[in-house]
C-alpha atoms as a PDB file:
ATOM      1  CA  UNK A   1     -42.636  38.169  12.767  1.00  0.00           C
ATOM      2  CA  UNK A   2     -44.407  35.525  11.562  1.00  0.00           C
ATOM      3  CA  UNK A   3     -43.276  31.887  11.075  1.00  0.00           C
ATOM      4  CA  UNK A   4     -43.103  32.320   7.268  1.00  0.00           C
ATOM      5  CA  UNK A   5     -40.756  35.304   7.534  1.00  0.00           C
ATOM      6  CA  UNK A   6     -38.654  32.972  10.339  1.00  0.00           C
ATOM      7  CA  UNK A   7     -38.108  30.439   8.099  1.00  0.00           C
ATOM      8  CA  UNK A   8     -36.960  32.729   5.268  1.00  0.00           C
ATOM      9  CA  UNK A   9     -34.590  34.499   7.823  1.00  0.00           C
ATOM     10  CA  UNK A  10     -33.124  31.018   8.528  1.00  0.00           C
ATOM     11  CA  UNK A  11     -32.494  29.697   5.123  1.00  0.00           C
ATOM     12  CA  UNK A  12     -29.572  31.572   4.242  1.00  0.00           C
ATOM     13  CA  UNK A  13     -27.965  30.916   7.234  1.00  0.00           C
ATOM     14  CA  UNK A  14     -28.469  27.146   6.696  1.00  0.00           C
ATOM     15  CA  UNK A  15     -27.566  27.675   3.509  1.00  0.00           C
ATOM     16  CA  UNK A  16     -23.930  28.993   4.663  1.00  0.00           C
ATOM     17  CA  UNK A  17     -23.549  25.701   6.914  1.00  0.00           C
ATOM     18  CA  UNK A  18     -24.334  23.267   4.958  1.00  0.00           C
ATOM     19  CA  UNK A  19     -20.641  23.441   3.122  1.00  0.00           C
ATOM     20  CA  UNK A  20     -18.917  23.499   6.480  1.00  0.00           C
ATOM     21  CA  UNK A  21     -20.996  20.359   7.126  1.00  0.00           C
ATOM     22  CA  UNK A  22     -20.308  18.373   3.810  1.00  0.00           C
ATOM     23  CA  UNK A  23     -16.724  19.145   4.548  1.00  0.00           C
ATOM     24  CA  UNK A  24     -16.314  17.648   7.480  1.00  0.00           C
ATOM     25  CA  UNK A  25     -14.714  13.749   7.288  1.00  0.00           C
ATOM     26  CA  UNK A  26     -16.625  10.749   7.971  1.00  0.00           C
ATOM     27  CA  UNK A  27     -16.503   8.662  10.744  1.00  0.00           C
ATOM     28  CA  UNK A  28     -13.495   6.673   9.773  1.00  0.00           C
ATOM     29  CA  UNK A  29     -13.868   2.991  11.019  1.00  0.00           C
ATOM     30  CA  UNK A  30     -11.165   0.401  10.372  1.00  0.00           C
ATOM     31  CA  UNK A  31     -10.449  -1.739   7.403  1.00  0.00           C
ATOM     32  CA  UNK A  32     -11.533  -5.461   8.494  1.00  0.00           C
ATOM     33  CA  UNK A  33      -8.949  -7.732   8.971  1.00  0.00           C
ATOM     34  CA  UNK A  34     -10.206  -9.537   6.394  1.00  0.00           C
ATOM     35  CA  UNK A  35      -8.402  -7.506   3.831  1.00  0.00           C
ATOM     36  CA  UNK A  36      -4.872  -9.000   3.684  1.00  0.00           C
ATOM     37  CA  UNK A  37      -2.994  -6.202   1.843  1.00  0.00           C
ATOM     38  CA  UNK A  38      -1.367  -2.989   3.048  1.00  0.00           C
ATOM     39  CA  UNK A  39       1.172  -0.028   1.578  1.00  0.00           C
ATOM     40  CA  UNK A  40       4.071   1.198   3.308  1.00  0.00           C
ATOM     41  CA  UNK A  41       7.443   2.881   3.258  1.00  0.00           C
ATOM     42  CA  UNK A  42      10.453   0.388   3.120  1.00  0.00           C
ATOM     43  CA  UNK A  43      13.122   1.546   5.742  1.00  0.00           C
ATOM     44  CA  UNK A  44      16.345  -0.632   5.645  1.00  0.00           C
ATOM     45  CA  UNK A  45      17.602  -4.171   6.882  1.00  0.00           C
ATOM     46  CA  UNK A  46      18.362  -4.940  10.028  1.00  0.00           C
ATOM     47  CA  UNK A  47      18.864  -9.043  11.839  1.00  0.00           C
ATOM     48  CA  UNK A  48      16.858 -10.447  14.369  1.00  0.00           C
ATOM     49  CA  UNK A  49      16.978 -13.983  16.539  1.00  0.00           C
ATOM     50  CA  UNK A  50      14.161 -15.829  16.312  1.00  0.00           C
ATOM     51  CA  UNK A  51      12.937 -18.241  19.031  1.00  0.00           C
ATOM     52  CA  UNK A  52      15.885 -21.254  18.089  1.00  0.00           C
ATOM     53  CA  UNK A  53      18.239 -18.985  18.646  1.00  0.00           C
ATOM     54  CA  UNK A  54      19.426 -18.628  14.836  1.00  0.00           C
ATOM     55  CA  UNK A  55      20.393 -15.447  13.217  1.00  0.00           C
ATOM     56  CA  UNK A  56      18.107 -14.113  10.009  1.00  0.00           C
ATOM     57  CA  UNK A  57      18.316 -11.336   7.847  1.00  0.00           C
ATOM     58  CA  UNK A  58      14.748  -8.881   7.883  1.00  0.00           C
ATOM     59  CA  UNK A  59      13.262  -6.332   6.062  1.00  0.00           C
ATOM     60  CA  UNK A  60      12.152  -3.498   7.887  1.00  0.00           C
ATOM     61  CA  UNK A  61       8.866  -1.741   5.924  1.00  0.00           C
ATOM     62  CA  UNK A  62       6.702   0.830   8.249  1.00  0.00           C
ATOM     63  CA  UNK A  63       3.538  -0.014   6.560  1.00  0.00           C
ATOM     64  CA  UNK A  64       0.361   2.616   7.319  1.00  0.00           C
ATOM     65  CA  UNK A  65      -1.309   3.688   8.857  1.00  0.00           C
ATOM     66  CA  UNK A  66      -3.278   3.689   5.127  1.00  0.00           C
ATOM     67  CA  UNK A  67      -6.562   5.249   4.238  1.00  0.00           C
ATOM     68  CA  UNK A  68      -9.091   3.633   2.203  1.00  0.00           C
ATOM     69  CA  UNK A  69      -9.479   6.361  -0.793  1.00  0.00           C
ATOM     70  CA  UNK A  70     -12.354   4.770  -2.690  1.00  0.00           C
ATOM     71  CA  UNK A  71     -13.803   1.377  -3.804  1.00  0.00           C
ATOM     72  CA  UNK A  72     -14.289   0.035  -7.010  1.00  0.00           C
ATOM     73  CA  UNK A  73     -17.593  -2.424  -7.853  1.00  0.00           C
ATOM     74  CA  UNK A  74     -18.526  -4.575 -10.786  1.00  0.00           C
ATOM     75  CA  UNK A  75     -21.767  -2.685 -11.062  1.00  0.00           C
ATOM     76  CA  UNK A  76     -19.911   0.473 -11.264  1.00  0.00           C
ATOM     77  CA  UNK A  77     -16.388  -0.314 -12.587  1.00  0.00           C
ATOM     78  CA  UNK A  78     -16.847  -3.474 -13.789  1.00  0.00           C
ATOM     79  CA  UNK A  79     -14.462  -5.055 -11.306  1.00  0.00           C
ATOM     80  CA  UNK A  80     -13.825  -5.180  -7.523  1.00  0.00           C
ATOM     81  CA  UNK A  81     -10.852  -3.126  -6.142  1.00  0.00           C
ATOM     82  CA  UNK A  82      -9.782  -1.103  -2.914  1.00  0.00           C
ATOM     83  CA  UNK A  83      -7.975   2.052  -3.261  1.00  0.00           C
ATOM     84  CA  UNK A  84      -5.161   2.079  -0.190  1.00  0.00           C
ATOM     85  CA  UNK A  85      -3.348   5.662   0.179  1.00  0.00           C
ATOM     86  CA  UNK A  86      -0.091   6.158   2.211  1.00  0.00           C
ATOM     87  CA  UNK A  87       1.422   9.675   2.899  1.00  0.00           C
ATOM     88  CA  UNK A  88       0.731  13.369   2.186  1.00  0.00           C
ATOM     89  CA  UNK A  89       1.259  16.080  -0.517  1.00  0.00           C
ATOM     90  CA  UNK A  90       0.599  19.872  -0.875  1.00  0.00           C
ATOM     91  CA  UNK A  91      -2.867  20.554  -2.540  1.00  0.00           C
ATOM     92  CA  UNK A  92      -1.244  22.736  -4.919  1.00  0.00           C
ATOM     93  CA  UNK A  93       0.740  19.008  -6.377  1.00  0.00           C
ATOM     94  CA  UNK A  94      -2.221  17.672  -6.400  1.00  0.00           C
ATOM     95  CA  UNK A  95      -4.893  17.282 -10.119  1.00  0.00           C
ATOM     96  CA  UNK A  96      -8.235  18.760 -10.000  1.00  0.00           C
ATOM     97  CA  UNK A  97      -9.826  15.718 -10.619  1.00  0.00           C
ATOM     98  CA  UNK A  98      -8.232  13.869  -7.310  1.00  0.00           C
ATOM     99  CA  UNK A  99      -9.178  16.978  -5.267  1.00  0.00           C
ATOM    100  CA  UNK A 100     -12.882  16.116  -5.220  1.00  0.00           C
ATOM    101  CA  UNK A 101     -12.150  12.484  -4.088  1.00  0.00           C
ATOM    102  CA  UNK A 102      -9.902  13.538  -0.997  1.00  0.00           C
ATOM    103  CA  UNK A 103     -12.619  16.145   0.045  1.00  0.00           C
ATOM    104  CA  UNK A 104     -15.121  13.542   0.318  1.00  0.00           C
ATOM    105  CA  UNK A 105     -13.163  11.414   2.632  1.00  0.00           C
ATOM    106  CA  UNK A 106     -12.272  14.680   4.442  1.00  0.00           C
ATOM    107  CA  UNK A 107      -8.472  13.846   4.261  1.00  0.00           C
ATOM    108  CA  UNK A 108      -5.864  16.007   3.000  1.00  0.00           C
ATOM    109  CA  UNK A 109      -4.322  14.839  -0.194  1.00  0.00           C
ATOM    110  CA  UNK A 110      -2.442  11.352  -0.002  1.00  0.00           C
ATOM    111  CA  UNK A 111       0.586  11.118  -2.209  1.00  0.00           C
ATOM    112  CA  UNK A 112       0.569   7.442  -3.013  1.00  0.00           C
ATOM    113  CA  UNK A 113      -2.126   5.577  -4.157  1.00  0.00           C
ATOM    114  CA  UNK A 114      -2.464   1.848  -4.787  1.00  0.00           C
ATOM    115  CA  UNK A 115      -4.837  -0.635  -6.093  1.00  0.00           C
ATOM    116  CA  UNK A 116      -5.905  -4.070  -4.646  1.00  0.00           C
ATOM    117  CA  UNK A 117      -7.850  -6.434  -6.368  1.00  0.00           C
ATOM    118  CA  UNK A 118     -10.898  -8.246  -4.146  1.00  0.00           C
ATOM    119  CA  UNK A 119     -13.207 -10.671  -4.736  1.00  0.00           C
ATOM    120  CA  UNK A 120     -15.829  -8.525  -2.771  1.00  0.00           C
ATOM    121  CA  UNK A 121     -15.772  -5.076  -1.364  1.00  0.00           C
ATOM    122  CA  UNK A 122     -17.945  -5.862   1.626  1.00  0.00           C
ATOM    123  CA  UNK A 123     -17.104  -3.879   4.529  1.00  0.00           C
ATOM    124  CA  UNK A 124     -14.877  -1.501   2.719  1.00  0.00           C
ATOM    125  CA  UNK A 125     -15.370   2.232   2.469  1.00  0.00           C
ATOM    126  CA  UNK A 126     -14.049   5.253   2.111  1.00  0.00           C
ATOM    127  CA  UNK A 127     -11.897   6.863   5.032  1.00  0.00           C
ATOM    128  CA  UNK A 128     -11.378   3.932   6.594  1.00  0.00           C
ATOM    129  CA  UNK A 129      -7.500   3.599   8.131  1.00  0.00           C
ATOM    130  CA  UNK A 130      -5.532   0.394   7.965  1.00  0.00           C
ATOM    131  CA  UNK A 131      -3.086  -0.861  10.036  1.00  0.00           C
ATOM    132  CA  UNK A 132      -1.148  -3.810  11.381  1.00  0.00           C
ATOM    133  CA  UNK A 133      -3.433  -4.650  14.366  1.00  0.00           C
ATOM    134  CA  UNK A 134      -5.208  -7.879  13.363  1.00  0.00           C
ATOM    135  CA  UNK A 135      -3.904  -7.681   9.201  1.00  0.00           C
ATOM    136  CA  UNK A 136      -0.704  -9.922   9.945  1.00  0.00           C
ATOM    137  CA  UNK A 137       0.993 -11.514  12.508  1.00  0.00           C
ATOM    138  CA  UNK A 138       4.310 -13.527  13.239  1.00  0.00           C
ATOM    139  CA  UNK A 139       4.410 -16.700  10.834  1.00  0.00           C
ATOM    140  CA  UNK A 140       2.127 -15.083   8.077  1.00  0.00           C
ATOM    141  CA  UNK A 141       3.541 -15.704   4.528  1.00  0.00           C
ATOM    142  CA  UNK A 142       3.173 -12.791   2.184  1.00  0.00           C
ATOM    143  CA  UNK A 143       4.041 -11.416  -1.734  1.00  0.00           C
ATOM    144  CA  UNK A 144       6.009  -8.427  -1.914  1.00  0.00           C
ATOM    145  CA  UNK A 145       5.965  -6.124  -4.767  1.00  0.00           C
ATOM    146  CA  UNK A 146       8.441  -3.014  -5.249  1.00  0.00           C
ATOM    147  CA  UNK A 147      10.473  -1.190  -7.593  1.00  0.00           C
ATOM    148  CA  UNK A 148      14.028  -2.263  -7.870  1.00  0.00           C
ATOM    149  CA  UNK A 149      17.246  -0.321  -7.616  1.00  0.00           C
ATOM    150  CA  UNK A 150      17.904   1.326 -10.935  1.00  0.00           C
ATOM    151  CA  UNK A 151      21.907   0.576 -12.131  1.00  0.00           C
ATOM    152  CA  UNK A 152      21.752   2.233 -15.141  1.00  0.00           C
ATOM    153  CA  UNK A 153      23.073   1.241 -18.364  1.00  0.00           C
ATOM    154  CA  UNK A 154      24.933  -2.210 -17.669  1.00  0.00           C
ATOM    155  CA  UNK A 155      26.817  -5.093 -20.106  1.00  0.00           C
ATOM    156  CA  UNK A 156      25.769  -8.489 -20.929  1.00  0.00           C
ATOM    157  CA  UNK A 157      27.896 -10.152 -17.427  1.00  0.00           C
ATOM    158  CA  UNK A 158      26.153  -7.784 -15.527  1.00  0.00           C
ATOM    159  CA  UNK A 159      22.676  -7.609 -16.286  1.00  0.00           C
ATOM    160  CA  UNK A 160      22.323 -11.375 -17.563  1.00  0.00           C
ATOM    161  CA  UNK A 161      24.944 -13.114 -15.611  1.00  0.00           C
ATOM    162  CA  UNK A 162      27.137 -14.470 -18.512  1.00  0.00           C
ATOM    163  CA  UNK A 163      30.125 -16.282 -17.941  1.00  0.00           C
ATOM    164  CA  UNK A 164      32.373 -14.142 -20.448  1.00  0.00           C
ATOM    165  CA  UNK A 165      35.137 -15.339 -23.318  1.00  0.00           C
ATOM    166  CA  UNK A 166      38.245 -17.733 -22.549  1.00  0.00           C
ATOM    167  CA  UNK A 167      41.179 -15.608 -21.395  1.00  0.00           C
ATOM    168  CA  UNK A 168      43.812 -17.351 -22.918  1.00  0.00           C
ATOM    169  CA  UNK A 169      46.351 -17.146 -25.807  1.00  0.00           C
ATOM    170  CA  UNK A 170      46.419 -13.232 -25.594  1.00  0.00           C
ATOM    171  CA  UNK A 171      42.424 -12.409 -26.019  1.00  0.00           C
ATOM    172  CA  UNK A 172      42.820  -9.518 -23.235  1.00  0.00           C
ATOM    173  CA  UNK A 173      39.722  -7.497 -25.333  1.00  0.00           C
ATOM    174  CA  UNK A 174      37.408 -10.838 -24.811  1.00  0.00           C
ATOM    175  CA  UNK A 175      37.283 -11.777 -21.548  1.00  0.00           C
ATOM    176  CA  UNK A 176      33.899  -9.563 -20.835  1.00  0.00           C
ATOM    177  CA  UNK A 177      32.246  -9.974 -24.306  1.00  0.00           C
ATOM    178  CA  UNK A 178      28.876 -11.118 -24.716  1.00  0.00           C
ATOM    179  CA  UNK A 179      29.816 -13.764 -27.570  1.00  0.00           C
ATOM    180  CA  UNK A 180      28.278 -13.884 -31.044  1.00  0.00           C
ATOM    181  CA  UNK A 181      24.466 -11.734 -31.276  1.00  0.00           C
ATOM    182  CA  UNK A 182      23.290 -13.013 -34.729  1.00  0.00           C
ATOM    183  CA  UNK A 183      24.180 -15.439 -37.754  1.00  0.00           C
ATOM    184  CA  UNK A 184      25.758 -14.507 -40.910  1.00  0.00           C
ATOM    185  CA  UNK A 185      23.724 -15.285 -43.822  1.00  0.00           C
ATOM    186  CA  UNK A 186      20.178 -16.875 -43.006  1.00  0.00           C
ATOM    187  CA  UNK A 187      19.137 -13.895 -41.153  1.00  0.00           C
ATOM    188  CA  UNK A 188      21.649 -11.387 -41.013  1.00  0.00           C
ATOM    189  CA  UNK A 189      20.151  -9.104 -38.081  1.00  0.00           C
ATOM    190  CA  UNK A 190      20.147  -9.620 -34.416  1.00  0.00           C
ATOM    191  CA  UNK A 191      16.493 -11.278 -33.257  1.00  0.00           C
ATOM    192  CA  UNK A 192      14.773  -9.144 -31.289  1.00  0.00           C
ATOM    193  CA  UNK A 193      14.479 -10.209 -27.757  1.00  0.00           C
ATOM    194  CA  UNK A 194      18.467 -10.977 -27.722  1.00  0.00           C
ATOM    195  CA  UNK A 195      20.103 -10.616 -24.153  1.00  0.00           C
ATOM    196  CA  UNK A 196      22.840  -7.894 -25.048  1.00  0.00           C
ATOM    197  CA  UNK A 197      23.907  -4.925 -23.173  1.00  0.00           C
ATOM    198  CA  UNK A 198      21.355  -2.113 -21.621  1.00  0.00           C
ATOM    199  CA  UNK A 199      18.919  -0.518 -18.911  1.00  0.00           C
ATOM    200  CA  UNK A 200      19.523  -2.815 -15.043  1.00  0.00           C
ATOM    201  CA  UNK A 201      17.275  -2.173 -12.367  1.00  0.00           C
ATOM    202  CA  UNK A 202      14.585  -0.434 -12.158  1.00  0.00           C
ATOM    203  CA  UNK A 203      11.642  -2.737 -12.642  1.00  0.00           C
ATOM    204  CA  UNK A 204       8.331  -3.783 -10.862  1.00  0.00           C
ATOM    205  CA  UNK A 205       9.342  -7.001  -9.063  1.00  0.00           C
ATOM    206  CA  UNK A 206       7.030  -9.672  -6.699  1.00  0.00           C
ATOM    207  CA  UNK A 207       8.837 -11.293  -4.242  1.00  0.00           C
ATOM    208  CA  UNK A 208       6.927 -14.298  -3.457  1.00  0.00           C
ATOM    209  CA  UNK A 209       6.199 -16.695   0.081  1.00  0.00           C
ATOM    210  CA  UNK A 210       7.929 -13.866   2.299  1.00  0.00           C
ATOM    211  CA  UNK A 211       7.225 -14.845   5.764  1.00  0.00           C
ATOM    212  CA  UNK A 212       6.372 -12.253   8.603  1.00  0.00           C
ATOM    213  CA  UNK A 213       8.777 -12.301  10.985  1.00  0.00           C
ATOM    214  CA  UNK A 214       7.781  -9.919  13.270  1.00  0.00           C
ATOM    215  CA  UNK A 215       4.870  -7.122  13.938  1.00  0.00           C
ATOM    216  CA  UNK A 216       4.884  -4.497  15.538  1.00  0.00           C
ATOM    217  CA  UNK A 217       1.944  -2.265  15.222  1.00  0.00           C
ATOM    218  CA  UNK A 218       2.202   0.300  18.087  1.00  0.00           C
ATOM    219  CA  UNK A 219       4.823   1.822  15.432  1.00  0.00           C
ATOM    220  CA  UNK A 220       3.389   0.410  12.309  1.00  0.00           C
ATOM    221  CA  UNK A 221       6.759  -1.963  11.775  1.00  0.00           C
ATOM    222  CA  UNK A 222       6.906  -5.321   9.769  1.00  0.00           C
ATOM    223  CA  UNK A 223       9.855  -7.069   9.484  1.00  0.00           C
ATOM    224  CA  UNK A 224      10.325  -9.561   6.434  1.00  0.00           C
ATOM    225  CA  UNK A 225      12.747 -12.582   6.255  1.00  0.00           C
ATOM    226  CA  UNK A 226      15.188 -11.296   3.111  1.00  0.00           C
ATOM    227  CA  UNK A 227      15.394  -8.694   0.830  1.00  0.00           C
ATOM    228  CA  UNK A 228      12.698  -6.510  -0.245  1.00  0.00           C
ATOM    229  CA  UNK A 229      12.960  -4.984  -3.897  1.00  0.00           C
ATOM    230  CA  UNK A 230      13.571  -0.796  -3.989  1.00  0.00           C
ATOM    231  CA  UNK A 231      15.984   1.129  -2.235  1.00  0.00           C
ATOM    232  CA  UNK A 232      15.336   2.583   1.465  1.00  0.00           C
ATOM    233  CA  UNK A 233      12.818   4.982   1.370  1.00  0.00           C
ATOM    234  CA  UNK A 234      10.496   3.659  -1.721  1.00  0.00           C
ATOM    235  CA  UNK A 235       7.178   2.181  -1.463  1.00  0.00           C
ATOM    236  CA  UNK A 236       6.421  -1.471  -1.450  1.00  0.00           C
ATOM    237  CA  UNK A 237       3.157  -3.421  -1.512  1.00  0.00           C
ATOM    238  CA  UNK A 238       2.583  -6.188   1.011  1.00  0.00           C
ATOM    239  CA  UNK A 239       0.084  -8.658  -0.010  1.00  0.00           C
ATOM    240  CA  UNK A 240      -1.368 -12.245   1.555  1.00  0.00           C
ATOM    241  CA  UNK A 241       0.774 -14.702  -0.747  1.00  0.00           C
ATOM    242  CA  UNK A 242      -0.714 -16.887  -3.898  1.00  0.00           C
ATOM    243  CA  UNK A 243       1.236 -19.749  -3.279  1.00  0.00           C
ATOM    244  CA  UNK A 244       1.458 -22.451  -1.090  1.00  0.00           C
ATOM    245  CA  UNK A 245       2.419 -22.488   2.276  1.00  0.00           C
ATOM    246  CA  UNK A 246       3.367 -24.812   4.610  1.00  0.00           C
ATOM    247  CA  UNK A 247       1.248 -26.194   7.315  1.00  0.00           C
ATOM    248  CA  UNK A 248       0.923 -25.527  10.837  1.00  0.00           C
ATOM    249  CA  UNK A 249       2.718 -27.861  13.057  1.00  0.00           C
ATOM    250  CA  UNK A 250      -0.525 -29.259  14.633  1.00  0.00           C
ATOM    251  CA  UNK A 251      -2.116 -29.177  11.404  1.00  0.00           C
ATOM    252  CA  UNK A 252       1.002 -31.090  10.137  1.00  0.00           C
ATOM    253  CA  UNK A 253       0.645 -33.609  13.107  1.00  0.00           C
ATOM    254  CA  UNK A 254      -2.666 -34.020  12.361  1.00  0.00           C
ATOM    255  CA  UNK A 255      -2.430 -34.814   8.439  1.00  0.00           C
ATOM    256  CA  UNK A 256       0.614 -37.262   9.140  1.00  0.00           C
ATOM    257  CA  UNK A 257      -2.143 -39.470  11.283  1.00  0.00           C
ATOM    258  CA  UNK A 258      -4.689 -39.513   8.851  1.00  0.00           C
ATOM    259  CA  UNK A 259      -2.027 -40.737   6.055  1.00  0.00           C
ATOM    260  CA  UNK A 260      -0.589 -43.196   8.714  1.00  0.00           C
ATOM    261  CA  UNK A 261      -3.913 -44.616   9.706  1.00  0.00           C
ATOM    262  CA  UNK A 262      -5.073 -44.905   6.212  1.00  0.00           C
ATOM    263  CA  UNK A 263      -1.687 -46.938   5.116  1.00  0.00           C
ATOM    264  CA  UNK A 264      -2.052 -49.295   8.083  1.00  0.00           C
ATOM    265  CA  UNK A 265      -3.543 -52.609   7.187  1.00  0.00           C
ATOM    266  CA  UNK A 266      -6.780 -53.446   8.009  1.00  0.00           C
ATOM    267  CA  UNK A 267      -7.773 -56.046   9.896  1.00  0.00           C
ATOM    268  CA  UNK A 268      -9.929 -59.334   9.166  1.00  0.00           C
END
């Protein structure tokens, strides 16, 4: 056989691999450190001592390990994003569209899927896992963001915190009123946007400057000084915070120096 015929014999056969090969997943690295945001599965409440001695309230959210799903540019997208995913699904749940994407991370289907906004994607790519391990630590300071607890349809003391109608001089039928909604004549209709009776709960909430109490990433555990919105079992989104945060005690020593050396008076 000659080396013509060989090669022909050959192709079909490479032709049958090469599927098996574009199906395989990439080397998954890790998501740098860099990246201060992760996904996870809110568990319950729990209290924990920290180092004084004094008893605090925590949040306990098992957050990854995530998968990177894709990664969105300016050239491309026309902004900068990365795509965290958290859990599983059957394929048959799963649109035709989103099938494609998994494949090419070589990951079964993830069931949640969440956006983060980045100033650059550098070092980011898909089927990469996130974790705890080097993302946050004791002392961090953090945004949450969740659903909250849906309560259904709830009155005005309720779901805006009024104070209620005197009780006196027989007004049994007032005491949980929400008061007067409109005026008589120079309108006559109740203004939109007026805090009356309706739908509690169930809302996208961002729990700001939530500090990291403890990590523990051998079983992908963060606990959270306070409440975290949603009930056990829903997904929340742990982000570094946007506000301020306190400084460092050496930091803090530090700055208190400069200002006391700078108030001093100077010598002649």
């Amino acid at each position: 056989m000659t080396d013509e015929n060989k090669k022909e014999a050959q192709s079909p056969q490479d032709g049958d691999k090469a599927p098996e090969a574009a199906a395989q997943p990439k080397a998954a690295g890790e998501l740098p450190g860099s990246f201060k945001f992760i996904i996870g599965e809110k568990l319950g409440m729990t209290q924990l001592f920290d180092a004084e001695g004094s008893l605090m309230s925590a949040s306990v959210v098992k957050a990854g390990p995530c998968r990177v799903v894709y990664t969105r540019t300016p050239d491309r997208d026309g902004y900068s994003a990365v795509c965290l995913g958290y859990g599983h699904k059957k394929e048959k749940n799963t649109p035709a569209g989103m099938k494609g994407v998994f494949k090419k991370i070589g990951v079964k289907p993830i069931r949640h899927l969440r956006e983060f906004r980045v100033v650059k994607t550098d070092g980011a790519e898909g089927g990469q896992t996130a974790g705890l391990a080097g993302r946050f630590q004791a002392g961090d300071w953090v945004d949450i963001q969740g659903v909250s607890k849906g309560k259904g349809f709830a009155g005005g003391m309720k779901r805006h915190n009024f104070a209620g109608q005197p009780a006196s001089h027989g007004a049994s039928d007032r005491e949980r009123a929400p008061g007067s909604l409109a005026s008589r004549r120079s309108l006559g209709r109740v203004l939109p946007g007026q805090r009356m009776a309706g739908h509690l709960g169930q809302d996208k909430l961002t729990i700001h400057k939530v500090k990291v109490v403890k990590v523990v990433p051998e079983e992908n555990l963060i606990f959270l000084n306070g409440p975290v919105p949603g009930a056990a079992g829903t997904m929340v989104s742990i982000m570094q915070t946007v506000k301020k945060t306190p400084k460092p005690p050496a930091q803090a020593k530090k700055s208190a120096r400069k200002e006391a050396v700078k108030a001093a008076p100077k010598k002649k």
